[in-house]
Protein backbone atom coordinates (compact mmCIF):
# COMPACT_ATOMS: atom_id res chain seq x y z
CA UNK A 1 16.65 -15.52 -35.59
CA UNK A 2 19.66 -16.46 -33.58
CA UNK A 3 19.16 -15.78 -29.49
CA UNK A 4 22.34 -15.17 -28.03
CA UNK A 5 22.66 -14.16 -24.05
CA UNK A 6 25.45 -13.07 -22.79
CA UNK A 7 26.79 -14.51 -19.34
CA UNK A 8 25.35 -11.61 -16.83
CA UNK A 9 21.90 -12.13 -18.40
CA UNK A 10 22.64 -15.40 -17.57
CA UNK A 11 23.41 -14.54 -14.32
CA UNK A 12 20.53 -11.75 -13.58
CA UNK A 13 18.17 -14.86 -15.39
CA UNK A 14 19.41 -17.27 -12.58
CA UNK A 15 19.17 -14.89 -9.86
CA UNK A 16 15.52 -13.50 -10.36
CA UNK A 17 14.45 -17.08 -10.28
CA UNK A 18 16.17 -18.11 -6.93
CA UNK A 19 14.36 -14.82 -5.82
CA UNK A 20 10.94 -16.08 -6.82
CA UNK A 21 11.74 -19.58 -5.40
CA UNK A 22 13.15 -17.79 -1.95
CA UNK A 23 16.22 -19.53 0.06
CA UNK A 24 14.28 -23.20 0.38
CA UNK A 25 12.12 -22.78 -2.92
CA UNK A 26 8.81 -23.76 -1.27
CA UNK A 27 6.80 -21.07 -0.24
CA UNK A 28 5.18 -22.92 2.82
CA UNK A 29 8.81 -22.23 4.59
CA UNK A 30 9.71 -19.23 4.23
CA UNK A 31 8.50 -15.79 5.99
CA UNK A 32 8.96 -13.64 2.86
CA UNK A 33 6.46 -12.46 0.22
CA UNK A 34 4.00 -14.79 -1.69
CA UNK A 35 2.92 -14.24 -5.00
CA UNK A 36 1.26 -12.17 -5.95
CA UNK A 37 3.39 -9.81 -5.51
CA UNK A 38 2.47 -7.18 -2.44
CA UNK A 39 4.49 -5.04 -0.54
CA UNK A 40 4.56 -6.54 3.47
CA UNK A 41 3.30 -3.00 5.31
CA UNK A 42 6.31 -1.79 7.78
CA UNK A 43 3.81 -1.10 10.69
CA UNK A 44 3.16 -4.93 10.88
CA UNK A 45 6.26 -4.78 12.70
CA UNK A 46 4.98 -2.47 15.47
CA UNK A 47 2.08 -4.90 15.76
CA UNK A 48 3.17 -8.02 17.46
CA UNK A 49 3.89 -7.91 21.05
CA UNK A 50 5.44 -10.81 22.47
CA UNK A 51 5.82 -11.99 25.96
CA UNK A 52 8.90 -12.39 27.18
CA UNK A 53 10.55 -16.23 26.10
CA UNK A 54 7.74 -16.77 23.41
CA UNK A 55 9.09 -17.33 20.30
CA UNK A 56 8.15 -15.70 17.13
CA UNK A 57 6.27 -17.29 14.51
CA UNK A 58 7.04 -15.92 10.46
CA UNK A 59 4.34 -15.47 8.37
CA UNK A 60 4.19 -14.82 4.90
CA UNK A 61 2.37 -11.73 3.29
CA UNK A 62 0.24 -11.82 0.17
CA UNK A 63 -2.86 -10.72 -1.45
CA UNK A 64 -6.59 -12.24 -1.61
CA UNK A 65 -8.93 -10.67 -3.68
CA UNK A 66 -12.43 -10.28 -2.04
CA UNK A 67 -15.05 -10.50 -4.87
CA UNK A 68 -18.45 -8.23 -3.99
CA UNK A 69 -21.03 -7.09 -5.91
CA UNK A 70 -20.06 -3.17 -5.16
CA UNK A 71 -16.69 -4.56 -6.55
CA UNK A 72 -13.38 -6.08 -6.01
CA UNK A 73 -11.77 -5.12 -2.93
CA UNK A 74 -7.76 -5.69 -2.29
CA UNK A 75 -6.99 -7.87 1.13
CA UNK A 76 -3.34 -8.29 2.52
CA UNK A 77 -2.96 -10.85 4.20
CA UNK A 78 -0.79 -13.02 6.88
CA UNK A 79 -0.30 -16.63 5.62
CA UNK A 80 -0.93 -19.49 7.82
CA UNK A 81 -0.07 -21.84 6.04
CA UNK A 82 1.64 -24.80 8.60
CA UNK A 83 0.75 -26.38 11.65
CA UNK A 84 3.11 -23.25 13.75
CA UNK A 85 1.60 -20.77 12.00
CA UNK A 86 -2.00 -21.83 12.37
CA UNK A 87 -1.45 -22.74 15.82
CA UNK A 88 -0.22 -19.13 16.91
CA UNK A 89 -2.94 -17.17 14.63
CA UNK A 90 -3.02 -13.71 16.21
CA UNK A 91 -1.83 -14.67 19.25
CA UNK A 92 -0.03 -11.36 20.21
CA UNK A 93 -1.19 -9.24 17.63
CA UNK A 94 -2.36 -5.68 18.52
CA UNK A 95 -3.89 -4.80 15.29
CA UNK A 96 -3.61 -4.71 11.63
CA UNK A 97 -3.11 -2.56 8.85
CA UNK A 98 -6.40 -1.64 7.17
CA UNK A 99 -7.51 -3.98 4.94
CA UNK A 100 -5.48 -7.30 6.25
CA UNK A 101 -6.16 -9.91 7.66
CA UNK A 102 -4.59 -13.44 8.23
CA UNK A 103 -6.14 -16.32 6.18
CA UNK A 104 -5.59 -20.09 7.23
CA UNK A 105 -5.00 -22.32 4.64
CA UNK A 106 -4.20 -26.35 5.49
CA UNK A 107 -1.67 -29.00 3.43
CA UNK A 108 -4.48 -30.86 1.80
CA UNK A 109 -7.69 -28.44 0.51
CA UNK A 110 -10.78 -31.04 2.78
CA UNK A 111 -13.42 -29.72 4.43
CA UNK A 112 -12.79 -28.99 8.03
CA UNK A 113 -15.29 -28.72 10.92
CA UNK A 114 -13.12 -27.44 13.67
CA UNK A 115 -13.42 -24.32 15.92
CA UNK A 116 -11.14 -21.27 16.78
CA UNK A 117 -10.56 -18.98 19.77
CA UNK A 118 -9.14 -16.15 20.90
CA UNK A 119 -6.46 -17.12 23.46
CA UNK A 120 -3.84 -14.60 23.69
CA UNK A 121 -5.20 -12.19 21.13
CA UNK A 122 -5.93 -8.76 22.69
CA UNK A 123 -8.26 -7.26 20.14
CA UNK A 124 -11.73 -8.76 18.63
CA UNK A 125 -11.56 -10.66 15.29
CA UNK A 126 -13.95 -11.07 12.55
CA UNK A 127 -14.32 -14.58 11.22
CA UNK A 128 -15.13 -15.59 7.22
CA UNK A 129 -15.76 -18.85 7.32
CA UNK A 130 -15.25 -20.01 3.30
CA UNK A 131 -16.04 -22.59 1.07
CA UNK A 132 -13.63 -24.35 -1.54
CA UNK A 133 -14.33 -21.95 -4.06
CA UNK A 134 -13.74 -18.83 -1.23
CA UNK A 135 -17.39 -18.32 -0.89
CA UNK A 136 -18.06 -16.41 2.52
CA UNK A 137 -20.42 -19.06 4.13
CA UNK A 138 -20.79 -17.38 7.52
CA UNK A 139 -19.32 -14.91 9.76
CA UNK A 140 -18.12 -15.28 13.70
CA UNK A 141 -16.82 -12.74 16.28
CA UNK A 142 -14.47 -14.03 18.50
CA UNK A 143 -14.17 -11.61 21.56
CA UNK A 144 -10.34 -10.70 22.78
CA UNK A 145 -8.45 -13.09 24.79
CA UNK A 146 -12.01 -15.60 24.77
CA UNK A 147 -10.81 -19.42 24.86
CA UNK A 148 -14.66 -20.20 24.08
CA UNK A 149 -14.35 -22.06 20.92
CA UNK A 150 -16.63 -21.10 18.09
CA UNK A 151 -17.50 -23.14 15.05
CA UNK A 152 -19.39 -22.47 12.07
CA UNK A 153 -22.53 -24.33 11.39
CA UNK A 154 -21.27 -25.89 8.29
CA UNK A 155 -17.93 -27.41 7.11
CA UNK A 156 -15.67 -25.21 5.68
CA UNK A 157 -12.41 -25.02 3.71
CA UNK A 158 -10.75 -21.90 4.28
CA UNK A 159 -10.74 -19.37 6.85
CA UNK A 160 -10.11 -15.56 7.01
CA UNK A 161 -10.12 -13.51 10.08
CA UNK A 162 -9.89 -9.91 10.57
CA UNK A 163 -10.07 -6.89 13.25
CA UNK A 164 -13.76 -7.07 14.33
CA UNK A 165 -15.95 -4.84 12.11
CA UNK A 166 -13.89 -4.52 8.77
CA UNK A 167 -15.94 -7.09 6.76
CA UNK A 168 -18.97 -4.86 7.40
CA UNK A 169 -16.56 -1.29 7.02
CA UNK A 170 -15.42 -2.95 3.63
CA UNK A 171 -19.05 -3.98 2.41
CA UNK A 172 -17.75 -7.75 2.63
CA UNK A 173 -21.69 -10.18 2.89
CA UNK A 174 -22.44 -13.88 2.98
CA UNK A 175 -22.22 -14.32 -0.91
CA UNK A 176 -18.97 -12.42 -1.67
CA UNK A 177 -16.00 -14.71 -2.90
CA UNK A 178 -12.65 -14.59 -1.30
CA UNK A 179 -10.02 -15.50 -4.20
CA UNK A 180 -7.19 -17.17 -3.00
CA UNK A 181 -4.23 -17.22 -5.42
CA UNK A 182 -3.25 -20.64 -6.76
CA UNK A 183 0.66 -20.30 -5.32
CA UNK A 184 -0.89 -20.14 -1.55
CA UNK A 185 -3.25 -23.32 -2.27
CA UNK A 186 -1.84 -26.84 -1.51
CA UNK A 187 -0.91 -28.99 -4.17
């Protein structure tokens, strides 16, 4: 069998990959989608109130899939994935969409033993604190616009916060798995 392509396959061939790779080609940059695939909800938009002369941080949106034993349940989710983004967090941020969150994910996959706050985030989050496999290993509240910081009692790998009271809404326990695609995990 002979394969022969004509030049706009070519063309629609090289142009679906630069749209896969995005404008730098590493996903860690850029504010766009991360595989897999999941459409970014418009009323994230509507969500982030900045200050005046505070600059916006990007974050990507994917998916995590939250392993329980009533069943799989589909997360969205804000990528923090860099120093910036993990710095601002939900700084600013109103809300979310039902069933998102924002999950922190560091350059090199160690365990971690540090602590998060709430400074500048108006609303009460929900902390998963996970393992390297996405195991939920404990849970933390972190009360709106609270600098106390709050640790887990064990290192951790991972972390996934939500608006306070959706893990519990969504049936998510200690136990349950949080499965982190392989394209948002460092090298």
């Amino acid at each position: 069998m002979t394969w022969r392509l004509s030049f706009s396959t070519l063309i629609g061939l090289a142009a679906l990959a630069v749209l896969a790779c995005g404008p730098s080609g590493d996903p860690a940059t850029r504010g766009g989608v991360i595989a897999p695939a999941v459409e970014r909800p418009e009323e994230l938009a509507g969500l982030l109130d900045l200050p005046p002369l505070v600059s916006e941080v990007v974050f990507p949106w994917s998916e995590v899939i939250v392993s329980r034993q009533s069943g799989d349940i589909a997360l969205g989710v804000l990528v923090a994935n860099t120093a910036d983004r993990r710095s601002r967090g939900m700084m600013y941020w109103s809300g979310l969409p039902s069933n998102s969150g924002m999950i922190f994910i560091w350059e090199q996959t160690r365990e971690r033993s540090g602590g998060f706050w709430n400074r500048n985030v108006p609303i009460d989050l929900s902390v998963a604190w996970l393992a390297r496999d996405g195991t939920i290993l404990e849970f933390t509240t972190l009360y709106a616009e609270d600098d106390t910081t709050k640790r887990p009692q064990q290192p951790y790998f991972f972390v996934l916060e939500i608006p306070h009271g959706r893990f519990e809404q969504m049936g998510i326990a200690l136990g349950d798995r949080v499965l982190i695609p392989e394209t948002l995990l460092p090298n």
